[in-house]
Protein backbone atom coordinates (compact mmCIF):
# COMPACT_ATOMS: atom_id res chain seq x y z
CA UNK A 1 37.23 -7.08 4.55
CA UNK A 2 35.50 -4.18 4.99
CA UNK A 3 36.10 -0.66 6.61
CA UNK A 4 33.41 0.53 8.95
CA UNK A 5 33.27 4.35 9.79
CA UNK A 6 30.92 5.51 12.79
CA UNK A 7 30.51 9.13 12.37
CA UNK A 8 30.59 12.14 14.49
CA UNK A 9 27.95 10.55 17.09
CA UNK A 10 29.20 9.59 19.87
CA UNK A 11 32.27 10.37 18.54
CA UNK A 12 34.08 9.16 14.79
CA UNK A 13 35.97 5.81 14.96
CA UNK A 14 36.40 3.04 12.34
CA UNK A 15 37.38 -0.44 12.61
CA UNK A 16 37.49 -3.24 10.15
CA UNK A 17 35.49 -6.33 9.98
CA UNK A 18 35.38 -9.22 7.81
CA UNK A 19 31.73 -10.71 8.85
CA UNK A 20 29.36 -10.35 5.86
CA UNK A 21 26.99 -7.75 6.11
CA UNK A 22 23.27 -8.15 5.08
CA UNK A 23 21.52 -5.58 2.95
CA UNK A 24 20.79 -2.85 5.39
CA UNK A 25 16.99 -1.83 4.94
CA UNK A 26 16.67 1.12 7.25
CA UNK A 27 15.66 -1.01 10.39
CA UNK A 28 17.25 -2.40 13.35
CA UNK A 29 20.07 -4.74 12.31
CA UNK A 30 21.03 -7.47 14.81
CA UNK A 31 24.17 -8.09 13.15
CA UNK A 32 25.55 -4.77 12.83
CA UNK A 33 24.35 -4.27 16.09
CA UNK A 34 25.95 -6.60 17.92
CA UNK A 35 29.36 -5.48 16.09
CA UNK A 36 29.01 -2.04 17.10
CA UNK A 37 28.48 -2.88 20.75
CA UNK A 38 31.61 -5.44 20.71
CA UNK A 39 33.61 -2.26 19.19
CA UNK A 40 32.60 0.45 21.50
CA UNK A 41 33.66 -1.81 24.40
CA UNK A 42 37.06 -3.26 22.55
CA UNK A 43 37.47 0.37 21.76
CA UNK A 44 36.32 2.22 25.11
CA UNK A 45 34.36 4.92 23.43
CA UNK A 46 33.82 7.77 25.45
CA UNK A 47 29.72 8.22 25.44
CA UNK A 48 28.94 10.58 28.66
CA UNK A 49 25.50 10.58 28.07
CA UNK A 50 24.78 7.07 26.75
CA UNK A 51 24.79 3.12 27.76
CA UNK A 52 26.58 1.64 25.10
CA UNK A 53 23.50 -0.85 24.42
CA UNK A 54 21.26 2.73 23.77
CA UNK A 55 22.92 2.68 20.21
CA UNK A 56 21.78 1.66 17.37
CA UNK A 57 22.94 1.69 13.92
CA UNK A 58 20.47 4.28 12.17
CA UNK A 59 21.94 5.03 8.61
CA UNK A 60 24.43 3.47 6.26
CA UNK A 61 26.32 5.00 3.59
CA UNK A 62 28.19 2.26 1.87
CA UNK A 63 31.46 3.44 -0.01
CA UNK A 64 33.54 1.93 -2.71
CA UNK A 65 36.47 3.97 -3.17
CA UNK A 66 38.32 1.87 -5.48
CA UNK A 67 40.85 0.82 -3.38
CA UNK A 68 38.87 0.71 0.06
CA UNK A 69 34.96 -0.33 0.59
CA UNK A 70 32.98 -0.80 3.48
CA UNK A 71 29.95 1.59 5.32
CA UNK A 72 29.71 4.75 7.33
CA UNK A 73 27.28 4.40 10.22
CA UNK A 74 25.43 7.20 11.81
CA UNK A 75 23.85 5.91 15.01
CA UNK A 76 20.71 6.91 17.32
CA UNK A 77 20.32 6.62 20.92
């Protein structure tokens, strides 16, 4: 399972998810894609300015900290 970190825009969250990721090549993702809109709904993200389907998934770090791994997203609108 791993820990997914959306930062700062529109606001930080994290969830969990346990789907296998593909390698993310700096283009649109469909499957990360489609789990970021099921969490901004599941988690009723505040986005003033934004549709929810106006994100997309625009940079990944990924992160191994030893005892946690998973990505931190930075998204576009």
């Amino acid at each position: 399972m791993k820990t997914i970190i959306v930062l700062d825009y529109p606001q930080t969250f994290g969830f969990k998810v346990r789907k296998e990721l593909p390698t993310f090549n700096g283009e649109y993702c469909e499957v990360r894609n489609e789990i970021l809109l099921r969490q901004l709904r599941r988690q009723k993200i505040y986005s003033p300015c934004h549709l929810y389907t106006d994100y997309v998934v625009g940079i990944v770090e990924p992160f191994d900290n030893g005892t946690t791994s998973g990505e931190v997203w930075h998204l576009f609108s």
